[in-house]
C-alpha atoms as a PDB file:
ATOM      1  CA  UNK A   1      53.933  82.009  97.356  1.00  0.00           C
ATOM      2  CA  UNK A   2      55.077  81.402 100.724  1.00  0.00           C
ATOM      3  CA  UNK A   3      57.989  78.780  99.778  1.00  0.00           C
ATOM      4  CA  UNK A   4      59.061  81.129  97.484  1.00  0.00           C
ATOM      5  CA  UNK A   5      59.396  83.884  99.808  1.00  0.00           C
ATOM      6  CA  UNK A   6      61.173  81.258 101.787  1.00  0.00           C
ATOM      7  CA  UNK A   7      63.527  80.206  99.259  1.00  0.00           C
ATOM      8  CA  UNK A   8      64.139  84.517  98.351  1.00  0.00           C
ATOM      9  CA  UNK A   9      65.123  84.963 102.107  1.00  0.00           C
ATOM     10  CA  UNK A  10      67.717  82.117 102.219  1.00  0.00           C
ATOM     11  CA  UNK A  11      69.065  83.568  98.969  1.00  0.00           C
ATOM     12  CA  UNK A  12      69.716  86.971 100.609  1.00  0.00           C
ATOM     13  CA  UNK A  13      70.495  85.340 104.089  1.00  0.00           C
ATOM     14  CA  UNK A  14      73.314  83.462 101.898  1.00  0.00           C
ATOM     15  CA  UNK A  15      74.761  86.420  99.642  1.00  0.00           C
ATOM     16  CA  UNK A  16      74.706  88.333 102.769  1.00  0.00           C
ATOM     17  CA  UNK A  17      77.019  86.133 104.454  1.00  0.00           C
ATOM     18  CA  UNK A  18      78.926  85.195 101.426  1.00  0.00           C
ATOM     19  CA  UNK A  19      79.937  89.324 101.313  1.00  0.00           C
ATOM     20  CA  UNK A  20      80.748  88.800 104.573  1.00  0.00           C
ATOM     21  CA  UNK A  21      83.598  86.547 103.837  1.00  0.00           C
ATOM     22  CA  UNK A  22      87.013  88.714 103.744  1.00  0.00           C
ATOM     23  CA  UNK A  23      90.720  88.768 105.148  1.00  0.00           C
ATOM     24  CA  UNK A  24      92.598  91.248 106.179  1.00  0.00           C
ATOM     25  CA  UNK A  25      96.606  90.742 104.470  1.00  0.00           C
ATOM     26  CA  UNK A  26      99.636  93.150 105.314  1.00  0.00           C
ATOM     27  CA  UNK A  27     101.514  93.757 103.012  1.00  0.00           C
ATOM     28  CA  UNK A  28     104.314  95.558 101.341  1.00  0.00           C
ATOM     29  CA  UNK A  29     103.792  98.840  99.073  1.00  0.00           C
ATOM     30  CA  UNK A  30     105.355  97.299  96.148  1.00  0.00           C
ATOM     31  CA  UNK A  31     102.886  94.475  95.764  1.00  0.00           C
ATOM     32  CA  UNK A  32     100.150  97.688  95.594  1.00  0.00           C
ATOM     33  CA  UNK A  33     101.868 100.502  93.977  1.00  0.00           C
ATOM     34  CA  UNK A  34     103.184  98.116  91.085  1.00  0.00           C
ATOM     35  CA  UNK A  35      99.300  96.953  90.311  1.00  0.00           C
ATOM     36  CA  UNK A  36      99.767  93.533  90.713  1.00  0.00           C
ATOM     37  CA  UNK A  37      96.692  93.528  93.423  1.00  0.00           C
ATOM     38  CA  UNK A  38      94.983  95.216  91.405  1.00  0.00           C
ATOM     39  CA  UNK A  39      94.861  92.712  88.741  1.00  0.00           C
ATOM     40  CA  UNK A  40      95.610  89.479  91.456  1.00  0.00           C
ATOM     41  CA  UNK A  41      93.051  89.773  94.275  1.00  0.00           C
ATOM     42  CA  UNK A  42      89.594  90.344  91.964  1.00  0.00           C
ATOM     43  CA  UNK A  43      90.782  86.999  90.344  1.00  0.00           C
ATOM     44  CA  UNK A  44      91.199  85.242  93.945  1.00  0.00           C
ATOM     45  CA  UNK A  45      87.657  86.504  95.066  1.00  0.00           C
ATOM     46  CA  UNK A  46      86.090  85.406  92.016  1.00  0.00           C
ATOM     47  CA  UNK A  47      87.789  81.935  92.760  1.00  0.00           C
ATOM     48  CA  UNK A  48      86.684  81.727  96.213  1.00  0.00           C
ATOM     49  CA  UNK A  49      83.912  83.847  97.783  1.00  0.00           C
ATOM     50  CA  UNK A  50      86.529  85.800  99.832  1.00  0.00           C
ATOM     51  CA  UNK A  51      87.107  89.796 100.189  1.00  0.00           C
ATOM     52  CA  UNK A  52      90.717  91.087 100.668  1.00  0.00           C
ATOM     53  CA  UNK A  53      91.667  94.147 102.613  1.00  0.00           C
ATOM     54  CA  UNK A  54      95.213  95.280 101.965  1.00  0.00           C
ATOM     55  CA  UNK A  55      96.916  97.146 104.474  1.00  0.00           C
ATOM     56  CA  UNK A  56      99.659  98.765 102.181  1.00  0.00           C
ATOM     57  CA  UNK A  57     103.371  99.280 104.108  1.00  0.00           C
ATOM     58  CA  UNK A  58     106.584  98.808 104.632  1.00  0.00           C
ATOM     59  CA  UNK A  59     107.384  94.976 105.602  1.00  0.00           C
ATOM     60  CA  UNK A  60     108.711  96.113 108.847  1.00  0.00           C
ATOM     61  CA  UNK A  61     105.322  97.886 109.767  1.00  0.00           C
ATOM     62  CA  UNK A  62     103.036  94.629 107.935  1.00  0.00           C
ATOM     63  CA  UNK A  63     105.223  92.267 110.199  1.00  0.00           C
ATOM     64  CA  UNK A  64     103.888  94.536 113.444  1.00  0.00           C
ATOM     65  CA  UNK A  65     100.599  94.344 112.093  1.00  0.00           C
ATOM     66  CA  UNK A  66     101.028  90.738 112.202  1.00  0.00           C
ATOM     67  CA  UNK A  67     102.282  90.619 115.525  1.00  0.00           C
ATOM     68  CA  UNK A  68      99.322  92.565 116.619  1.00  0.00           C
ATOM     69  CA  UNK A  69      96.872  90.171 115.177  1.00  0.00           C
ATOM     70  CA  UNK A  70      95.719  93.212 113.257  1.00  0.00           C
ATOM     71  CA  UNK A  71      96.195  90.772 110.217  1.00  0.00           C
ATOM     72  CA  UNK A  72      95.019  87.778 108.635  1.00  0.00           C
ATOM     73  CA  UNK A  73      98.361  86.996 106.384  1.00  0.00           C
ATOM     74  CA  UNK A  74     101.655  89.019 105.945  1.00  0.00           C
ATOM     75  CA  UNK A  75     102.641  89.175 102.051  1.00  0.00           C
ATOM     76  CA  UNK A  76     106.174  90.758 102.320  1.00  0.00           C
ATOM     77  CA  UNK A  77     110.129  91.020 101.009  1.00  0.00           C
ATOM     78  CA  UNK A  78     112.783  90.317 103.901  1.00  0.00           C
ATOM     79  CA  UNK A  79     113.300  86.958 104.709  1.00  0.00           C
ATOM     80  CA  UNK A  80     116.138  87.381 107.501  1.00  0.00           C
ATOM     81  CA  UNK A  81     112.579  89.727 109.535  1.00  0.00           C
ATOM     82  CA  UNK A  82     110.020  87.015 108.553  1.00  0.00           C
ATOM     83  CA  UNK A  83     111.695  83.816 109.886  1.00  0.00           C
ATOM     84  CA  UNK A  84     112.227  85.927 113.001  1.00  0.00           C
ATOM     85  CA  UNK A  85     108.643  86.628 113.020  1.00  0.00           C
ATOM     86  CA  UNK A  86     107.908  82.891 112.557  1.00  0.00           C
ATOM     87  CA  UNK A  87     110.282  81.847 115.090  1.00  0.00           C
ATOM     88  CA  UNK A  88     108.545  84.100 117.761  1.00  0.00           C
ATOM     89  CA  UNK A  89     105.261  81.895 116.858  1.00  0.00           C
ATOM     90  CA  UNK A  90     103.660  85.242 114.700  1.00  0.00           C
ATOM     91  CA  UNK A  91     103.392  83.160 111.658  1.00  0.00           C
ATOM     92  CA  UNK A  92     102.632  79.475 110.813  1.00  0.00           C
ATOM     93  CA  UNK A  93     104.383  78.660 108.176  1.00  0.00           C
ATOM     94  CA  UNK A  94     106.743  80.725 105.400  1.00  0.00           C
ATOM     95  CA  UNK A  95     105.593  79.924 101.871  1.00  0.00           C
ATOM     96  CA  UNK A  96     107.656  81.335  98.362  1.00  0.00           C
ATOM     97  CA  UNK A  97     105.620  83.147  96.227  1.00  0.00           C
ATOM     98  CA  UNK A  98     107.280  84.935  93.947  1.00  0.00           C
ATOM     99  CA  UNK A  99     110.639  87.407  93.180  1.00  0.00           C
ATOM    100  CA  UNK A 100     111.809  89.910  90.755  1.00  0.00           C
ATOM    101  CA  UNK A 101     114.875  91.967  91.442  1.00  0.00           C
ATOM    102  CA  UNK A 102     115.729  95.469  93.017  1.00  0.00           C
ATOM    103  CA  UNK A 103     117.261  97.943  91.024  1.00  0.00           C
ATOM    104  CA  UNK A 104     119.567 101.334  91.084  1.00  0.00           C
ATOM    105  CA  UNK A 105     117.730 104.089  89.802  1.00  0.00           C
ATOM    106  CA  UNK A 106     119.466 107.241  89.121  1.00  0.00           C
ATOM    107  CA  UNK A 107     119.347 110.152  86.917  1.00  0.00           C
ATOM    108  CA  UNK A 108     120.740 109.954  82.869  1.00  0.00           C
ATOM    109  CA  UNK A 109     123.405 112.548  83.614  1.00  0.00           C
ATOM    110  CA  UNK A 110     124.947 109.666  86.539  1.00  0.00           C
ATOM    111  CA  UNK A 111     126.995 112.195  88.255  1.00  0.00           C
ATOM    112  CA  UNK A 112     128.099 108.971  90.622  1.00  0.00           C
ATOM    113  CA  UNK A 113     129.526 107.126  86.939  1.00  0.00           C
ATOM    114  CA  UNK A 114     127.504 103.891  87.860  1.00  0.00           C
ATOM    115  CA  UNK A 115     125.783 103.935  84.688  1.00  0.00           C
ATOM    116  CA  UNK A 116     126.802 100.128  82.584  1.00  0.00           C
ATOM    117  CA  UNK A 117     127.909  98.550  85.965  1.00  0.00           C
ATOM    118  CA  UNK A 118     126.637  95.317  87.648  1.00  0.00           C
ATOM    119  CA  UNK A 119     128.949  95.353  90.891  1.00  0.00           C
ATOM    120  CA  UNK A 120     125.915  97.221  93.196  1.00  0.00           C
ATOM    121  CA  UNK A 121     128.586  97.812  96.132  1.00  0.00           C
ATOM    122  CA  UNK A 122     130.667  99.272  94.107  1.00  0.00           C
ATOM    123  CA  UNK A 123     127.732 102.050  92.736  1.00  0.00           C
ATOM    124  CA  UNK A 124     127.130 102.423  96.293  1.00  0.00           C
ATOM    125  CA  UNK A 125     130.509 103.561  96.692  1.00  0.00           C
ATOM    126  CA  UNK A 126     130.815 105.562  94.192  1.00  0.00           C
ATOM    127  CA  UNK A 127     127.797 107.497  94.987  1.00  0.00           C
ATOM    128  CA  UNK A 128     128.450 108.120  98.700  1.00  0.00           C
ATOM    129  CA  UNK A 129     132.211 109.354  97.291  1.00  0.00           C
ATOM    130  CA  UNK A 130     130.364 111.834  95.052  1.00  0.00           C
ATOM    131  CA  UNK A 131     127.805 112.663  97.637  1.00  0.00           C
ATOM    132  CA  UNK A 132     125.223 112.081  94.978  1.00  0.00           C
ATOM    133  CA  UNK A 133     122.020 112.735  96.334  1.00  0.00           C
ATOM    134  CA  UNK A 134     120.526 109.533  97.525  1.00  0.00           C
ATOM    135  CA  UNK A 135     116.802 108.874  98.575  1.00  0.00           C
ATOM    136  CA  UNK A 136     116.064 106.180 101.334  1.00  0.00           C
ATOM    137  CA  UNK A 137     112.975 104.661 101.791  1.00  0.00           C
ATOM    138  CA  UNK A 138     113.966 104.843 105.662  1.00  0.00           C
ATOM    139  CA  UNK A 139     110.695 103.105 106.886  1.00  0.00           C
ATOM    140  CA  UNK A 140     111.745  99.391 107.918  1.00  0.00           C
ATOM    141  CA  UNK A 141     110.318  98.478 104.217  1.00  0.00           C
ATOM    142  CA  UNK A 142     111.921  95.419 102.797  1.00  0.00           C
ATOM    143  CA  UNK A 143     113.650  97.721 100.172  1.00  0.00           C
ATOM    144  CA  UNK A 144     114.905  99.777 102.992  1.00  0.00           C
ATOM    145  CA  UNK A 145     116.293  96.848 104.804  1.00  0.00           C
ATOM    146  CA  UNK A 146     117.872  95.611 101.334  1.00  0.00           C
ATOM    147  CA  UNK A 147     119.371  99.285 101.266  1.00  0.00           C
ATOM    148  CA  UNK A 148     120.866  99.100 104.644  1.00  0.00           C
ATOM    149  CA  UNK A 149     122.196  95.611 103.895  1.00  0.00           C
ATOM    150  CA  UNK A 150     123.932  96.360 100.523  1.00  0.00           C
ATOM    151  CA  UNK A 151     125.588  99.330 102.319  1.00  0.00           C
ATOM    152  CA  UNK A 152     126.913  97.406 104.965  1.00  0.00           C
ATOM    153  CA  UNK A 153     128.380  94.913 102.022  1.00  0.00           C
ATOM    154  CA  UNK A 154     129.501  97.902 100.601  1.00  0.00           C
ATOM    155  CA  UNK A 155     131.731  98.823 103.882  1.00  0.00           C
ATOM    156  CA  UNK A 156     130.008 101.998 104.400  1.00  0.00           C
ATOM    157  CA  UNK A 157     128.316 102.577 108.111  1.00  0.00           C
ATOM    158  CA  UNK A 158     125.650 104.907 106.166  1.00  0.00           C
ATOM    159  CA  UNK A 159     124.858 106.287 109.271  1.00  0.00           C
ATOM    160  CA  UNK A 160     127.899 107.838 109.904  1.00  0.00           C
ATOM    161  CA  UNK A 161     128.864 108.908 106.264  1.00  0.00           C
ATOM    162  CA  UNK A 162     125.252 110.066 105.275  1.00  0.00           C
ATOM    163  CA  UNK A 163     124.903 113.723 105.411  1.00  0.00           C
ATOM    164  CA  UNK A 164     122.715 116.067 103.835  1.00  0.00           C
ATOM    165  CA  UNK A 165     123.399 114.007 100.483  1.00  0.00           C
ATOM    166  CA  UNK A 166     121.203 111.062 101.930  1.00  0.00           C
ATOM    167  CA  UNK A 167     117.563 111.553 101.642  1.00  0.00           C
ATOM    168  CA  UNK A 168     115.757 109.372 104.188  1.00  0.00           C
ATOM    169  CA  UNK A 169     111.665 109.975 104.140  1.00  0.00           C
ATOM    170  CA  UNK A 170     110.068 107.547 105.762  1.00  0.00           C
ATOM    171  CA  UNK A 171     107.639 106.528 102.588  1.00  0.00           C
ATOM    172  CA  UNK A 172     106.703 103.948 100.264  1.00  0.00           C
ATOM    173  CA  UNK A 173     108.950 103.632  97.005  1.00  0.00           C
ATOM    174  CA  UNK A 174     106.256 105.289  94.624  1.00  0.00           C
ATOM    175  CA  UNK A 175     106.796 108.798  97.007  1.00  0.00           C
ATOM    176  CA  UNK A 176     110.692 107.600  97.045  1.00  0.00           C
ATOM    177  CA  UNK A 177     110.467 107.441  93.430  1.00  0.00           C
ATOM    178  CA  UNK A 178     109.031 110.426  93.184  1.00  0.00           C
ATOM    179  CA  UNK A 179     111.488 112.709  94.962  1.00  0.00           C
ATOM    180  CA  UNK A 180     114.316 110.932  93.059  1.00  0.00           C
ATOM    181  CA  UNK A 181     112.752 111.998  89.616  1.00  0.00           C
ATOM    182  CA  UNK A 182     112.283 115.976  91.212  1.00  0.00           C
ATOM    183  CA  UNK A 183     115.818 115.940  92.251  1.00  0.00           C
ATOM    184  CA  UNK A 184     117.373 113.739  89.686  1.00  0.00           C
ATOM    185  CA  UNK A 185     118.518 111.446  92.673  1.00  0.00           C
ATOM    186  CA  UNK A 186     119.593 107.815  92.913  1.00  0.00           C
ATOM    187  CA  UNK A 187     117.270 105.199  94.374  1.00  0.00           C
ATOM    188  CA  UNK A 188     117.158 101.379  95.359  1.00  0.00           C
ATOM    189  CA  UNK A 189     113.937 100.294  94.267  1.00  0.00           C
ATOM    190  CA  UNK A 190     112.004  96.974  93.272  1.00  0.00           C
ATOM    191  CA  UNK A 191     111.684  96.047  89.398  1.00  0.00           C
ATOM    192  CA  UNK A 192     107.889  95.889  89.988  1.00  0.00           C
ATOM    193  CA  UNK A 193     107.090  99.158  90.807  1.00  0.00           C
ATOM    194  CA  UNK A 194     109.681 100.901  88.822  1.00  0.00           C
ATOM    195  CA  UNK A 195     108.474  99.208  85.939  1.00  0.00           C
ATOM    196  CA  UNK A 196     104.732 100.622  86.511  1.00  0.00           C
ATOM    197  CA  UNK A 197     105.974 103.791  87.768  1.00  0.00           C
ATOM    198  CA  UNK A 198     104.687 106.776  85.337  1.00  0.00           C
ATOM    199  CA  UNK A 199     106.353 110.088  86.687  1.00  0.00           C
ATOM    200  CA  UNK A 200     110.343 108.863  85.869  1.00  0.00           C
ATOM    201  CA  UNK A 201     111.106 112.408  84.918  1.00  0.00           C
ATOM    202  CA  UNK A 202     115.419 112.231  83.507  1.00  0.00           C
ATOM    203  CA  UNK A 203     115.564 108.826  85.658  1.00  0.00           C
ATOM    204  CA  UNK A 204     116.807 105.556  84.494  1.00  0.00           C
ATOM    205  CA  UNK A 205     117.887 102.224  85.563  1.00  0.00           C
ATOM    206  CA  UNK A 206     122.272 102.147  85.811  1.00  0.00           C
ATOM    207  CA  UNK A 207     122.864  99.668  88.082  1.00  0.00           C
ATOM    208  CA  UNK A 208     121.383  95.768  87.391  1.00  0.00           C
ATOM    209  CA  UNK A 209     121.817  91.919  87.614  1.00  0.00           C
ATOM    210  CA  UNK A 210     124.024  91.081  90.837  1.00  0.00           C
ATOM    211  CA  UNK A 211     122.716  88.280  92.516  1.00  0.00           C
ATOM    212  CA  UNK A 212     122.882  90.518  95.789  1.00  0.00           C
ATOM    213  CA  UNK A 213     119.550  92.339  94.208  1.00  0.00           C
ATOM    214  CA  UNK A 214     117.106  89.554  94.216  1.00  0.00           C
ATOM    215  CA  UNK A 215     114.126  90.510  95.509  1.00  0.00           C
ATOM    216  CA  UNK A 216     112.312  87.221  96.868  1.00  0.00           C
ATOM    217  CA  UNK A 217     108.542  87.574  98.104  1.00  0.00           C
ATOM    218  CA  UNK A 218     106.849  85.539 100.824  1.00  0.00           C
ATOM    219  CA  UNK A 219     103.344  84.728 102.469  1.00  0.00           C
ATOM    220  CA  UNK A 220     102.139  83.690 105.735  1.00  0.00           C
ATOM    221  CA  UNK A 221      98.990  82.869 108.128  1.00  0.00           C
ATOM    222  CA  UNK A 222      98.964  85.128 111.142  1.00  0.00           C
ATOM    223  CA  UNK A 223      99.130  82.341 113.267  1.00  0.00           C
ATOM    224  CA  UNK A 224      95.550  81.937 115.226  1.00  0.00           C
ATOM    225  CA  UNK A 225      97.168  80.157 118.335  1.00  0.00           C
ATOM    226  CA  UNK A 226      98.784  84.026 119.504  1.00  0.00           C
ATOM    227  CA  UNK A 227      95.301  85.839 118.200  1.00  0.00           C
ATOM    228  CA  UNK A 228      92.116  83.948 117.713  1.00  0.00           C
ATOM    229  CA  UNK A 229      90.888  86.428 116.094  1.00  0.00           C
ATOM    230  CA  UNK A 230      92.715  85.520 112.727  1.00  0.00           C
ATOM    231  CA  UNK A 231      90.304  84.642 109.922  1.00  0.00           C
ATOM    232  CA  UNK A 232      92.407  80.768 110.049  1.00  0.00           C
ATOM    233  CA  UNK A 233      90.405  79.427 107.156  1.00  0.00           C
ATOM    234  CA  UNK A 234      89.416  82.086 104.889  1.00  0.00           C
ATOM    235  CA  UNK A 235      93.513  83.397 105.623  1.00  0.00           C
ATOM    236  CA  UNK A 236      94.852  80.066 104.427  1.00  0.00           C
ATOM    237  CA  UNK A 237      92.652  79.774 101.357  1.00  0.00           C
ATOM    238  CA  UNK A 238      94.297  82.787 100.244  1.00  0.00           C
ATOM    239  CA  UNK A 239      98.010  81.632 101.022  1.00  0.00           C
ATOM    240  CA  UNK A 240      96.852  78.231  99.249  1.00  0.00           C
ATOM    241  CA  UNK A 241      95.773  79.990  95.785  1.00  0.00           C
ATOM    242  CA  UNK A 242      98.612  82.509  96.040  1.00  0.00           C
ATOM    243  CA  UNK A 243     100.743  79.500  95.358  1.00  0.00           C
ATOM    244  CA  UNK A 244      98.172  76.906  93.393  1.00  0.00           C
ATOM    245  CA  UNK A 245      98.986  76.477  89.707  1.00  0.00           C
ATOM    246  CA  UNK A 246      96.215  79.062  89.479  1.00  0.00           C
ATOM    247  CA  UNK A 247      97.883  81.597  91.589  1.00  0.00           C
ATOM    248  CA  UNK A 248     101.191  81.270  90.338  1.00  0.00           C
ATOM    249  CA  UNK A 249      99.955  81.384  86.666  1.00  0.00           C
ATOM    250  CA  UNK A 250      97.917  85.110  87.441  1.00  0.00           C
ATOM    251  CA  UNK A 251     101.564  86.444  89.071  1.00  0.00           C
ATOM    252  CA  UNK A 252     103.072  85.360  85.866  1.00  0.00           C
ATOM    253  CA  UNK A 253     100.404  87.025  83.660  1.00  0.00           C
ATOM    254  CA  UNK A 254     100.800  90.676  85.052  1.00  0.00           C
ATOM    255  CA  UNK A 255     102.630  92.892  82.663  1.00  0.00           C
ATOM    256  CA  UNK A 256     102.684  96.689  82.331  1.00  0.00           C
ATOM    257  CA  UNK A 257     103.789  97.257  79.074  1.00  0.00           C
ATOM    258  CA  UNK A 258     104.774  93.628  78.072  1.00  0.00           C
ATOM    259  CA  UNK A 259     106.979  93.336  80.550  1.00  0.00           C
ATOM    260  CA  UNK A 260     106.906  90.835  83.529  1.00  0.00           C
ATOM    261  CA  UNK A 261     106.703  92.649  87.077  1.00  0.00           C
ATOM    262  CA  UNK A 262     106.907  89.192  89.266  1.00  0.00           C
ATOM    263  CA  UNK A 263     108.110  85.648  88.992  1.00  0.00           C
ATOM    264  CA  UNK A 264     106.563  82.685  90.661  1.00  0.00           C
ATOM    265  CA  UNK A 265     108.791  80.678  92.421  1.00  0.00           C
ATOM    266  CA  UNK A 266     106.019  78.599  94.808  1.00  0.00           C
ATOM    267  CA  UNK A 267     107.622  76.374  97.196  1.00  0.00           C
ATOM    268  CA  UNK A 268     105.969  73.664  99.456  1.00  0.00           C
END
């Protein structure tokens, strides 16, 4: 009677701890709002005993979440910000994971004429010459930062031609979505979440395919010399599944309606 009683405790002392085992990852709204956690992060904690905690923003705000050791791993979209967060020592080391492509949303009446066209400078042009309404994530999010880059490409300084035609909210691209479909507006946005996004309203994609909208996706350890606090292990098991064969093949197996959100591109 006694052993067993014994043998009860250790199972409870055991599960108890087990729960106990979770990270912490910052990451972007798109990897959230398009479902993929949804469907990837049940899979990775029935592989491995570990919890995850997303901390949904922009990739600008999950990089400072890094930096503030506030995070176990950073899971974002703008690779010129995270090799500057690895080269100030934030990160240990940048890992692939995946891409898909952004995307110029707009509404089926394309009062900008972009509708057919690949060039995505040239849209951009043609919308800011229409002063088409325009919504902008305008919240350091790796789609804003994309935005802001394509504009400068473009040869527009957006924040001297934007007026009350440019729509900047400071919110994730579902809300950015969102006001674009009430105000039949254009919108950059990620293939991902556009393709799980419900409320399109008269919105549709015009603009597609130049190589300047690839969308790539990376992962990194918080690294644990700058904040011992960082979960080191537990962190890296889940950057090491994200891009095992295993990984890899769940990214590849999330659809919303047949179609493939992400790629895996894992790179050692």
């Amino acid at each position: 009677m006694l052993a067993r009683i014994v043998v009860a405790t250790l199972l409870m002392i055991s599960s108890a701890f087990a729960q106990e085992r979770s990270i912490t990852v910052a990451s972007t709204t798109s990897t959230e709002q398009s479902g993929l956690f949804g469907f990837l992060l049940p899979r990775f904690t029935t592989a491995t005993g570990i919890g995850v905690k997303v901390v949904a923003v922009g990739t600008g705000q999950a990089l400072d979440i890094g930096r503030r050791g506030d995070a176990d791993v950073v899971f974002v979209h703008d690779r010129p910000a995270e090799e500057k967060f690895l080269a100030e020592g934030f990160g240990v080391k940048r890992q692939d994971v995946m891409y898909n492509d952004f995307v110029v949303i707009g509404p089926k009446a394309d009062p900008a004429h972009i509708a057919g066209g690949k060039d995505v400078t040239e849209a951009l042009k043609k919308i800011a010459t229409a002063k088409a309404t325009f919504v902008s994530r305008g919240d350091r999010s790796g789609t804003h930062q994309a935005e802001l880059r394509l504009w400068k490409e473009a040869g527009i300084d957006i924040a001297t031609a934007k007026g009350s035609w440019y729509r900047e909210i400071g919110q994730g691209m579902g809300p950015a979505l969102n006001m674009a479909a009430s105000d039949n507006a254009y919108v950059l946005s990620d293939r991902g979440t556009w393709l799980s996004f419900k409320n399109r309203g008269d919105l549709a994609i015009l603009t597609e395919g130049d190589r300047r909208l690839f969308n790539q996706y990376g992962v990194m350890l918080v690294n644990p010399a700058k904040h011992p606090t960082v979960k080191a292990k537990d962190g890296q098991a889940f950057v090491d599944w994200l891009i095992s064969a295993e990984g890899q093949k769940v990214i590849a197996d999330y659809k919303v309606g047949g179609e493939q959100l992400f790629f895996p591109n894992a790179s050692d």
